[in-house]
N, C-alpha and C. Protein backbone atom coordinates (compact mmCIF):
# COMPACT_ATOMS: atom_id res chain seq x y z
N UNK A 1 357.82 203.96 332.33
CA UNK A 1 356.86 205.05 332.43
C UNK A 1 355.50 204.52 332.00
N UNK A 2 354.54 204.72 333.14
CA UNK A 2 352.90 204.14 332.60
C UNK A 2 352.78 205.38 332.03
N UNK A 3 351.67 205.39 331.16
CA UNK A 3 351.07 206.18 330.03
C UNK A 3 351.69 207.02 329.01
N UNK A 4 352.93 206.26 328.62
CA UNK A 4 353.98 207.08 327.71
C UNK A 4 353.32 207.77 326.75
N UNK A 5 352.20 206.97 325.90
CA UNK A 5 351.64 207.43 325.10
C UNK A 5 351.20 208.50 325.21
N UNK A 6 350.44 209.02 326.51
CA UNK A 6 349.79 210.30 326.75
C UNK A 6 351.07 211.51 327.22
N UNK A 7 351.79 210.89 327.58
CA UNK A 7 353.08 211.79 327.75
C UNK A 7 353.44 212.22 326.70
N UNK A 8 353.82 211.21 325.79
CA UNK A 8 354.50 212.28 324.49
C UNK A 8 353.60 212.96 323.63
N UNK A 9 352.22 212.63 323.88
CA UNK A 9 350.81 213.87 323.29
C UNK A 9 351.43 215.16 323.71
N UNK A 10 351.47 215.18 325.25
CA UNK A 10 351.47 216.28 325.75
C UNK A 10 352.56 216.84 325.48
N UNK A 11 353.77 216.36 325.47
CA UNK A 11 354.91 216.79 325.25
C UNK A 11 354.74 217.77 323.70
N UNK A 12 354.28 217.20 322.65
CA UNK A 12 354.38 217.86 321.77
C UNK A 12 353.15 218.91 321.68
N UNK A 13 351.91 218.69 322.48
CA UNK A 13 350.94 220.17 322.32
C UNK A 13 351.85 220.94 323.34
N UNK A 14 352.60 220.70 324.35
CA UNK A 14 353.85 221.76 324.82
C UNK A 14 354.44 222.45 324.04
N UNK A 15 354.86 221.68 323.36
CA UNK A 15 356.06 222.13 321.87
C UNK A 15 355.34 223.49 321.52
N UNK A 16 354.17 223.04 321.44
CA UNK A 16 353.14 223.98 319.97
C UNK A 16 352.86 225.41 320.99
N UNK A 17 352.56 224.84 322.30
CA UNK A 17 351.80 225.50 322.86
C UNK A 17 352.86 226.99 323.28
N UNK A 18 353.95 226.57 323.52
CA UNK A 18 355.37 227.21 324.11
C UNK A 18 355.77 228.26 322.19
N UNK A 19 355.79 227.76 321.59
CA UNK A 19 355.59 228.46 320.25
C UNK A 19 354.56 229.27 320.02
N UNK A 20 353.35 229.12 320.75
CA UNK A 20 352.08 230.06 320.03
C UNK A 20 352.00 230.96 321.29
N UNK A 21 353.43 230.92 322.38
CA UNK A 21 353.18 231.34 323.20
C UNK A 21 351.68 231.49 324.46
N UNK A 22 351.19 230.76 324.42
CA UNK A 22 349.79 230.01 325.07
C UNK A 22 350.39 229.39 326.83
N UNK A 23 351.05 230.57 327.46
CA UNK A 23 350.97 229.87 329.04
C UNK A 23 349.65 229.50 329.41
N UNK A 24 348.80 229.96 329.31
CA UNK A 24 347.35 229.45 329.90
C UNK A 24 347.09 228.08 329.52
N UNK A 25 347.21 227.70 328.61
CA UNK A 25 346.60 226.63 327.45
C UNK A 25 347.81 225.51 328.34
N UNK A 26 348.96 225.88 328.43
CA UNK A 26 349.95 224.55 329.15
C UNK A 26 349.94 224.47 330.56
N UNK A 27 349.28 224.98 331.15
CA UNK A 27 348.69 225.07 332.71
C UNK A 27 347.78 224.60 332.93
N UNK A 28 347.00 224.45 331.60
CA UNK A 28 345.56 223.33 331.63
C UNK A 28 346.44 222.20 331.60
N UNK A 29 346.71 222.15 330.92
CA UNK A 29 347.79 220.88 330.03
C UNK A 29 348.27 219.80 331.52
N UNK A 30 348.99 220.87 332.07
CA UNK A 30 349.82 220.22 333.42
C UNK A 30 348.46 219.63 334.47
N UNK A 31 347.72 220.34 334.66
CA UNK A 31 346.38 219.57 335.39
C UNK A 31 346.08 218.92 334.78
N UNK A 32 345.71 218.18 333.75
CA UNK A 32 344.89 217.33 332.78
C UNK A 32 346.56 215.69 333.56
N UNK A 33 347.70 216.69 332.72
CA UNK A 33 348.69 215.40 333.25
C UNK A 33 348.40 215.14 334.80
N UNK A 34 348.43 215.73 335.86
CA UNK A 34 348.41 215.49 336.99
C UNK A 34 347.84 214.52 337.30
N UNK A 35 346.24 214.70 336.38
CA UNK A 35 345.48 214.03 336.85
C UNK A 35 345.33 212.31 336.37
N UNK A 36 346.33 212.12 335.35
CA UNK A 36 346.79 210.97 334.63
C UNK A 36 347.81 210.48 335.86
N UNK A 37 348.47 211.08 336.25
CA UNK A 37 349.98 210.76 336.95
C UNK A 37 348.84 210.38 338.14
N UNK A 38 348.35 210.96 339.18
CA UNK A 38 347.45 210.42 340.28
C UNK A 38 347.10 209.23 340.12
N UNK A 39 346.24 208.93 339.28
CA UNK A 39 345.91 207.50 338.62
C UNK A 39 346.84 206.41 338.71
N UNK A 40 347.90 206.90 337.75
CA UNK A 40 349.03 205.81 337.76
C UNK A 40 349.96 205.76 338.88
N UNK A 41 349.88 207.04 339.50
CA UNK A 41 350.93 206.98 340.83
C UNK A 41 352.80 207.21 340.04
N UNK A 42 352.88 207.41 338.83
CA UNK A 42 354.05 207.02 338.36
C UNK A 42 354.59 208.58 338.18
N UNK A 43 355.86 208.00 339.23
CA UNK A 43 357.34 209.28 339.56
C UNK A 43 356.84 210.02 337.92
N UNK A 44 357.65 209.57 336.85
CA UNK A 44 357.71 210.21 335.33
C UNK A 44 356.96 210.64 334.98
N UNK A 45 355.62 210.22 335.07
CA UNK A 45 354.08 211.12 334.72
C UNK A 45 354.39 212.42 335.40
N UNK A 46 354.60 212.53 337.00
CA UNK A 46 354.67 213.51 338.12
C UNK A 46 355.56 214.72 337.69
N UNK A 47 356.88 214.05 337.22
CA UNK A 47 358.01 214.96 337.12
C UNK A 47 357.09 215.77 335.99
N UNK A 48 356.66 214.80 334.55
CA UNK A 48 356.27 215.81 333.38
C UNK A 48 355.59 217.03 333.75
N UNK A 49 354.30 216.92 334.73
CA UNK A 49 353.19 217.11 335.00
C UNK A 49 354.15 218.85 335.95
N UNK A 50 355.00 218.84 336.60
CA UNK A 50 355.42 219.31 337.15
C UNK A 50 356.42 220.62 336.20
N UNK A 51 356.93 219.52 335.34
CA UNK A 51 357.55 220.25 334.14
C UNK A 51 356.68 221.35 333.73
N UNK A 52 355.79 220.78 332.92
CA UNK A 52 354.71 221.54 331.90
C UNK A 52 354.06 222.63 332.74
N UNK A 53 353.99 222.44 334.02
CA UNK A 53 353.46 223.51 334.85
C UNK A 53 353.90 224.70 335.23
N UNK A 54 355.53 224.16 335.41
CA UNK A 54 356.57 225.01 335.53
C UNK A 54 356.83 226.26 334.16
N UNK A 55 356.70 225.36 333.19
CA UNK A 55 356.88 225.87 331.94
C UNK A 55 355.55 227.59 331.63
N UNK A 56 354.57 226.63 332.13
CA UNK A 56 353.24 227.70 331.46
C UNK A 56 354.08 228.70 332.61
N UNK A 57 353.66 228.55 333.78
CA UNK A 57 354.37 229.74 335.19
C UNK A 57 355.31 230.80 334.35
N UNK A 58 356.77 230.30 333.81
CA UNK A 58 357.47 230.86 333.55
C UNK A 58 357.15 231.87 332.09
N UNK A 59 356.54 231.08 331.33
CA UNK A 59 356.49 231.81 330.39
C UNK A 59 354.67 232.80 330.26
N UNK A 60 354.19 232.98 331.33
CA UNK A 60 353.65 233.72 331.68
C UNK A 60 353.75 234.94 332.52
N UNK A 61 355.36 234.70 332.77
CA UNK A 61 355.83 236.02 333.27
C UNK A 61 356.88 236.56 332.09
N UNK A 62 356.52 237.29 331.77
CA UNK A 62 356.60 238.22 330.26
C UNK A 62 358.24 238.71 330.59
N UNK A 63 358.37 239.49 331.48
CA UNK A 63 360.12 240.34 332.33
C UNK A 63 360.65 239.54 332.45
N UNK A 64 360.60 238.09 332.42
CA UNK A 64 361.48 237.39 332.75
C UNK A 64 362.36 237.44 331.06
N UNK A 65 361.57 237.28 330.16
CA UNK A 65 362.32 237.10 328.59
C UNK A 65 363.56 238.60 328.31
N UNK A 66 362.97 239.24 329.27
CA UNK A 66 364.10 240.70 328.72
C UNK A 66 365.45 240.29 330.02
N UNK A 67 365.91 239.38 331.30
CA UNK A 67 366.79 239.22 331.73
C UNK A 67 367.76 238.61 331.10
N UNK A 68 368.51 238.67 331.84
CA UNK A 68 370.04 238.01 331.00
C UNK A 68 370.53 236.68 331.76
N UNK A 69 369.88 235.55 330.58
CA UNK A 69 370.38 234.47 330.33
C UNK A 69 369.01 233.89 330.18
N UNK A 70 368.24 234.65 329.60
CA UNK A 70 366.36 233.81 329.14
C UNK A 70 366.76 233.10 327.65
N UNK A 71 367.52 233.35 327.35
CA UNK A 71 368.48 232.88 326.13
C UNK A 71 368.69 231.54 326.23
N UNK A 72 369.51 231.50 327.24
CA UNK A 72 370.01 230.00 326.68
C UNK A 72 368.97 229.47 327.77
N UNK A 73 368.20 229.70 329.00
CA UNK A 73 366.82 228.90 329.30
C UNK A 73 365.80 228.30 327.98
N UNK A 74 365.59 229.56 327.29
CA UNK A 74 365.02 229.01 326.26
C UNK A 74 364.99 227.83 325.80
N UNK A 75 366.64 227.92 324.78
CA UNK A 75 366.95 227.58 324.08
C UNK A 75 367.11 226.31 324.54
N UNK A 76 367.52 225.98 325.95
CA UNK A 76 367.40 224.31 326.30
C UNK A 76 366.32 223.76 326.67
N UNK A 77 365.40 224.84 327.15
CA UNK A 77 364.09 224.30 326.98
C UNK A 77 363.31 223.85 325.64
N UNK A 78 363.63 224.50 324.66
CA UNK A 78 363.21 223.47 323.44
C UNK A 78 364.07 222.43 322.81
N UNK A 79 365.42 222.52 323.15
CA UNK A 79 366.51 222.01 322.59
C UNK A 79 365.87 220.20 323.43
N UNK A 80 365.72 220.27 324.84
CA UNK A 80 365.73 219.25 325.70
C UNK A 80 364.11 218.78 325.52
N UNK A 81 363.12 219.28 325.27
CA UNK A 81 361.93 218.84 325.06
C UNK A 81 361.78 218.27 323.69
N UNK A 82 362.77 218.54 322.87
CA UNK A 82 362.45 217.91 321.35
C UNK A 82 363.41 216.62 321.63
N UNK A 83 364.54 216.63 322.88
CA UNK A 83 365.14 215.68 322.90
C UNK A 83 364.53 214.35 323.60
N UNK A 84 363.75 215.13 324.61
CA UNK A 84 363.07 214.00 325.16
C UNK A 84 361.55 213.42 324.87
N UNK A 85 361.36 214.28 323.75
CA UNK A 85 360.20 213.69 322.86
C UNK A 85 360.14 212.86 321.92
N UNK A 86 361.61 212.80 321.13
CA UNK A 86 362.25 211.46 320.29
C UNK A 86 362.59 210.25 321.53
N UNK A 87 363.24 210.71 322.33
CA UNK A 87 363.67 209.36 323.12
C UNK A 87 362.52 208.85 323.68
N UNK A 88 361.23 209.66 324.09
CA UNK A 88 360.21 208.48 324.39
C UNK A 88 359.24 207.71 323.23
N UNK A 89 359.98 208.51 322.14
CA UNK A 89 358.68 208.03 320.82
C UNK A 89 359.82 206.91 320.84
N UNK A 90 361.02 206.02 321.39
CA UNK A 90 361.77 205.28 320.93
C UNK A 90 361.86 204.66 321.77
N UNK A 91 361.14 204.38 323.25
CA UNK A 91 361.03 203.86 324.33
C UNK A 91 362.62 204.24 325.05
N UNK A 92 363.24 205.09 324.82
CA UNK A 92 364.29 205.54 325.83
C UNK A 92 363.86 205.73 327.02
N UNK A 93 363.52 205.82 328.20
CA UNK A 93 363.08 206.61 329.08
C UNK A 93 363.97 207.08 329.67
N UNK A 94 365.32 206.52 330.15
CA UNK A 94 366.77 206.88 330.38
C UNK A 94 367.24 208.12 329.78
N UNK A 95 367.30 208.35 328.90
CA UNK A 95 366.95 210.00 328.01
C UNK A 95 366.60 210.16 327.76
N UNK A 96 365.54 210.08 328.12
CA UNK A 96 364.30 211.14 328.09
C UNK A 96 364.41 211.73 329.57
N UNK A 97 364.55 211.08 330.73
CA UNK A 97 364.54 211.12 331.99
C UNK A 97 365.97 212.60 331.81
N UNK A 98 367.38 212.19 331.47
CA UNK A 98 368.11 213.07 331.28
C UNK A 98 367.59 214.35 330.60
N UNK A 99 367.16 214.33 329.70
CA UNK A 99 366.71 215.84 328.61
C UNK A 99 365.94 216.42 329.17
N UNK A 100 364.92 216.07 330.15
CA UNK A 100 364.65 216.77 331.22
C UNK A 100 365.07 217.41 332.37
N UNK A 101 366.21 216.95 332.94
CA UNK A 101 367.16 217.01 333.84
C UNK A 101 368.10 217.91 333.47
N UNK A 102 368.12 218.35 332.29
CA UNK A 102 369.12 219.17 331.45
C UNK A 102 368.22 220.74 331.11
N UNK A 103 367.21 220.98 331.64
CA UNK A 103 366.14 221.80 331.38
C UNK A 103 366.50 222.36 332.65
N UNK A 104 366.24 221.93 333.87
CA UNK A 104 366.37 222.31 335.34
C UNK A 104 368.00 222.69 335.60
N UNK A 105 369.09 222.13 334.94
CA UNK A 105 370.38 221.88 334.81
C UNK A 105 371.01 223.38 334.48
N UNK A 106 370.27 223.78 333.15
CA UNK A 106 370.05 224.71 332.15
C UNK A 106 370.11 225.91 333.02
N UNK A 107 369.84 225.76 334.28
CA UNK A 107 369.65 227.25 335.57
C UNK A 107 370.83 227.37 336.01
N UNK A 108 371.51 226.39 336.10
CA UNK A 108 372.96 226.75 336.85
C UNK A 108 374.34 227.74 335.87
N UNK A 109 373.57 227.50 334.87
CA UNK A 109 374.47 228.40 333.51
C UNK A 109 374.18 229.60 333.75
N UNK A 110 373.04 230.34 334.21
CA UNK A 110 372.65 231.46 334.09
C UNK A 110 372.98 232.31 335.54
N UNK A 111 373.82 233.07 334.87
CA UNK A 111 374.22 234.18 336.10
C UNK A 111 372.64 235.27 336.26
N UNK A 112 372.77 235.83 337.33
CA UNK A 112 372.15 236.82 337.58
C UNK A 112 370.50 236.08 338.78
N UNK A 113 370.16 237.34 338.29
CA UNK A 113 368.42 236.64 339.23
C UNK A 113 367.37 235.42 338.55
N UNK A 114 367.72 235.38 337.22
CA UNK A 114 367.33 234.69 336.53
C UNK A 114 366.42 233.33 336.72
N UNK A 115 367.89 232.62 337.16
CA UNK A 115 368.18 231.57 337.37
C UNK A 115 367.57 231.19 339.13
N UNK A 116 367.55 232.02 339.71
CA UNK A 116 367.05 232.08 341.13
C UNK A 116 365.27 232.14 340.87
N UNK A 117 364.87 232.71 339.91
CA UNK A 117 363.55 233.00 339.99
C UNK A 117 362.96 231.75 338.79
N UNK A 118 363.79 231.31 338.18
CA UNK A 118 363.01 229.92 337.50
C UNK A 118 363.12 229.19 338.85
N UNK A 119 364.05 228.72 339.24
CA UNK A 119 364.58 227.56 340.35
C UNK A 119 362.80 227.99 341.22
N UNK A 120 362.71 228.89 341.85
CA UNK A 120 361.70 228.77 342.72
C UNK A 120 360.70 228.78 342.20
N UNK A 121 360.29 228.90 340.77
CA UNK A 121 358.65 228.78 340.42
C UNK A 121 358.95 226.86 340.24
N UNK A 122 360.03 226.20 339.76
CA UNK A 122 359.97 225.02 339.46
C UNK A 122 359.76 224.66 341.13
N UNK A 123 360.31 224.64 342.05
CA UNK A 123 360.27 224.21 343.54
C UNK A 123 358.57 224.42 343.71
N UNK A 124 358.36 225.61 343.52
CA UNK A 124 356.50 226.34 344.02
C UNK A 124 355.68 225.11 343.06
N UNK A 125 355.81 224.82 342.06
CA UNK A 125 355.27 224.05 340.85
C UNK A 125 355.43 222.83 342.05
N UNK A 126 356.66 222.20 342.28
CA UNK A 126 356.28 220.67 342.80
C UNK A 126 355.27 220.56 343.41
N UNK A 127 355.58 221.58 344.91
CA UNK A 127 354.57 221.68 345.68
C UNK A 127 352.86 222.23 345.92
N UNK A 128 352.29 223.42 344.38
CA UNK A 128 351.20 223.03 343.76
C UNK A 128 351.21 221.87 343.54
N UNK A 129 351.64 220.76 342.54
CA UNK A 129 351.34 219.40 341.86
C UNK A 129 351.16 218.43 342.94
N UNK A 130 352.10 218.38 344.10
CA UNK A 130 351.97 217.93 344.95
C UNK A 130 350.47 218.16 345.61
N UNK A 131 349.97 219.21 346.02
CA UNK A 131 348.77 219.34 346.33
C UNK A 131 347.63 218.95 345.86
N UNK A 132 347.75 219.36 344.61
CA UNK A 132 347.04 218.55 343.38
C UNK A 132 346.69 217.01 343.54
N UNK A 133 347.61 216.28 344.02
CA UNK A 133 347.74 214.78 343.85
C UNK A 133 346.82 214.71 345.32
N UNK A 134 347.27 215.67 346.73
CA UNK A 134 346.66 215.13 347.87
C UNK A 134 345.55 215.32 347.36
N UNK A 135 344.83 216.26 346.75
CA UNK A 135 343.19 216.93 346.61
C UNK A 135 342.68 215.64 346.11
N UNK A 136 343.32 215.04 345.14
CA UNK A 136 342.63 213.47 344.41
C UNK A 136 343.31 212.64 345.50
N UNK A 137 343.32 212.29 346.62
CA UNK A 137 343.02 211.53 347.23
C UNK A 137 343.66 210.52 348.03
N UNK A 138 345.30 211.12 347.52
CA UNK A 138 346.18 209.81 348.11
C UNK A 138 347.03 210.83 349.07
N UNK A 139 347.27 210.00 350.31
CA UNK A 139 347.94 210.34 351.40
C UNK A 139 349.24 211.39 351.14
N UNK A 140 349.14 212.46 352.32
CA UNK A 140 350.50 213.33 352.34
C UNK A 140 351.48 212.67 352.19
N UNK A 141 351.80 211.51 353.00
CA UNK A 141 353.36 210.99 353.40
C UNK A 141 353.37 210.50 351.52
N UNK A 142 352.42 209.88 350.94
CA UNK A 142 352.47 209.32 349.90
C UNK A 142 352.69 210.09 348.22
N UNK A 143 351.99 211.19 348.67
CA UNK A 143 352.12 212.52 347.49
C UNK A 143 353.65 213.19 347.51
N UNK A 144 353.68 213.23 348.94
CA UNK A 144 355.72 213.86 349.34
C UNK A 144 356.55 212.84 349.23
N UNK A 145 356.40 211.76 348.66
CA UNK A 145 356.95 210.68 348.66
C UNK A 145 357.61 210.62 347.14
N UNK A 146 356.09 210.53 346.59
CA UNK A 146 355.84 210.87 345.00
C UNK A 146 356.60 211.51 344.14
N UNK A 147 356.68 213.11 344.50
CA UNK A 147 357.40 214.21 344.09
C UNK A 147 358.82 214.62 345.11
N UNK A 148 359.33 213.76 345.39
CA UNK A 148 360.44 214.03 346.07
C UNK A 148 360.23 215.79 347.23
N UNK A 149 359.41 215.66 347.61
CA UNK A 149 359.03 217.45 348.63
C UNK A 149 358.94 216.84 349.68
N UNK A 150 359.42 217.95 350.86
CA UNK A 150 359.07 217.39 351.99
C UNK A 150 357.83 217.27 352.29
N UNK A 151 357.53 216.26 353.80
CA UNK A 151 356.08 216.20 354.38
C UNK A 151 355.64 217.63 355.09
N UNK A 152 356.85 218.12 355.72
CA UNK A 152 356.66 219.36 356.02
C UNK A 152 356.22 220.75 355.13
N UNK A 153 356.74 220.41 354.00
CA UNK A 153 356.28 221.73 352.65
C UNK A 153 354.67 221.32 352.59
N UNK A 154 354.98 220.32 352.04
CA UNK A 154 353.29 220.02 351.93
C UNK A 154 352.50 220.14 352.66
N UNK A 155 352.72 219.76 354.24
CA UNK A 155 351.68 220.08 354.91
C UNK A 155 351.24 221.73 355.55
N UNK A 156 352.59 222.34 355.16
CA UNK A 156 352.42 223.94 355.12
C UNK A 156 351.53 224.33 354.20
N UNK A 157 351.69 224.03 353.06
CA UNK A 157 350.79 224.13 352.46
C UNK A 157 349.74 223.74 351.89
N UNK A 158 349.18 221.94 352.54
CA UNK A 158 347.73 222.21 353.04
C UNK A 158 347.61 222.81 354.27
N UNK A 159 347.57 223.23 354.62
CA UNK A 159 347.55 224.23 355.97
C UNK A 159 347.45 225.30 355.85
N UNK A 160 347.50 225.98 354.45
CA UNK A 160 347.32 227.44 354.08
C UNK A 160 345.69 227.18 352.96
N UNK A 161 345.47 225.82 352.83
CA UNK A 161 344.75 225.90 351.11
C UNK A 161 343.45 226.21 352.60
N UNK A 162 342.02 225.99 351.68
CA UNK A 162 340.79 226.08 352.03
C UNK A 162 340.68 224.31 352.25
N UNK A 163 341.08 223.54 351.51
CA UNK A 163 340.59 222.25 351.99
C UNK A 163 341.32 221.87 353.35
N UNK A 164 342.28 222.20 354.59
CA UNK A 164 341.75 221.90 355.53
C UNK A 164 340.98 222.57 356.37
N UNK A 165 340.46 223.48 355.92
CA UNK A 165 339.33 224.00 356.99
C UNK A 165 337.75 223.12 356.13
N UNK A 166 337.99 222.30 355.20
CA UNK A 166 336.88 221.38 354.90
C UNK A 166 335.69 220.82 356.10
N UNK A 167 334.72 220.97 356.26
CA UNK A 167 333.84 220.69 357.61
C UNK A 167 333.20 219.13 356.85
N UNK A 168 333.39 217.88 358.17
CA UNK A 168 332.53 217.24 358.28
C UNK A 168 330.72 217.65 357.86
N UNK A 169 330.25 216.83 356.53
CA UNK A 169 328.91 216.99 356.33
C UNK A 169 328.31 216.05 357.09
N UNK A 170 327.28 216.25 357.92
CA UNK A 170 326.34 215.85 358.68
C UNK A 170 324.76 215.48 358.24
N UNK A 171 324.50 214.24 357.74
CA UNK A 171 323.02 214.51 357.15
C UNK A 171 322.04 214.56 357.84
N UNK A 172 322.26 214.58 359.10
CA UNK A 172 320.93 215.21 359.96
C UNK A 172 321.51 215.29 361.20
N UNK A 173 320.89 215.99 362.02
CA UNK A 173 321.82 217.00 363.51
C UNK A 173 321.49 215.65 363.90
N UNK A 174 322.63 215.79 365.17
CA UNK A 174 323.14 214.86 366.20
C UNK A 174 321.59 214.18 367.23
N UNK A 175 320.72 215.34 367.50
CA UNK A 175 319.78 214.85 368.44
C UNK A 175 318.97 214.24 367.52
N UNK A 176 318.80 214.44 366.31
CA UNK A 176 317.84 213.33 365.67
C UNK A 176 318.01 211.68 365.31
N UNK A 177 319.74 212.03 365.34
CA UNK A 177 320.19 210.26 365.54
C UNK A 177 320.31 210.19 366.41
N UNK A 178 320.54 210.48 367.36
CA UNK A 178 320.64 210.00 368.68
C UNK A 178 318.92 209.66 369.26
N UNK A 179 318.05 209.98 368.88
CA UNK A 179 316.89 209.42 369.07
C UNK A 179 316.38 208.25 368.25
N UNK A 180 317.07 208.14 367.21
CA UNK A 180 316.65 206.75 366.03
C UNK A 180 317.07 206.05 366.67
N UNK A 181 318.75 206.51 367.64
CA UNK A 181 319.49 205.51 367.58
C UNK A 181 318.38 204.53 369.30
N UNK A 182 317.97 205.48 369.67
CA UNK A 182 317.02 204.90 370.96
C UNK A 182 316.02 204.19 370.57
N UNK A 183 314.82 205.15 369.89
CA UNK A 183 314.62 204.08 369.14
C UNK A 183 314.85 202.83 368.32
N UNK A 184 315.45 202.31 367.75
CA UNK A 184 316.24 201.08 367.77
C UNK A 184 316.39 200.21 368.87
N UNK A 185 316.93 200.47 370.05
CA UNK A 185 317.48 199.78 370.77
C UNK A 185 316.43 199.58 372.06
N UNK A 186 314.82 200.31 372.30
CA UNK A 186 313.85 200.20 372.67
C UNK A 186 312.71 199.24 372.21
């Protein structure tokens, strides 16, 4: 994992942030990582970045804490973030990689709608982050590559954002270069 160091920062203002109850504050958090993970291009930055995003989402929907089985989501959500915050302060990345995997895992325990409505803000989360990564600059096939999403999700949804209706800037109309360009060649 490139930038472990900044990973396990974040990991633990998560910790704090998920305690002071602050979804807003870990939704910054997840853009700030994104924008580390772009840089490095590295899967583990991506997944975190994806994590932490997922995390603010969920715990900014308030009804979700009164369903049945926000319990043990919780509870492996801090149980697995304190786990995979020792294993990278210890260069594990192997579990750390798992204790994350055990967070997403953590959904299949839970009967009811629950578990259906984390699953799709974590899926909606890739494919924001994913977008995120095309906006800074590196290729669709390469961003869906990145985050394990299809080319097709992604390009649905650049296809819905405002950046592809982005217009070519022009620094001066067509008939005025096209007369330099005569000039020149006169």
């Amino acid at each position: 994992m490139k930038e472990a160091g900044h990973v396990l920062d974040v990991l633990k203002k998560v910790k704090r942030l998920i305690q002071e109850d602050n979804s807003h504050e870990i939704k910054i958090l997840s853009n700030q990582t994104i924008h580390q993970a772009t840089l490095s291009q590295d899967p583990d930055n991506i997944i975190v970045a994806v994590l932490v995003y997922s995390i603010g989402k969920i715990l900014e929907r308030k009804h979700y804490r009164n369903m049945e089985g926000w319990d043990i989501f919780y509870n492996s959500l801090l149980k697995n973030l304190d786990a995979g915050t020792v294993c990278l302060a210890n260069d594990d990345l192997s579990k750390c990689r798992i204790s994350f995997g055990k967070i997403r895992a953590s959904l299949n325990k839970i009967d009811g709608n629950l578990g259906t409505y984390i699953k799709d803000v974590f899926r909606k989360a890739e494919i924001n982050k994913a977008f995120k990564i095309y906006e800074h600059g590196i290729s669709s096939e390469k961003t869906a590559e990145l985050l394990g999403v299809s080319l097709w999700d992604l390009s649905s949804y650049i296809g819905q954002s405002s950046i592809s209706e982005a217009h070519i800037s022009m620094s001066m109309p067509v008939k005025k270069r096209l007369k330099i360009a005569e000039d020149i060649f006169q």
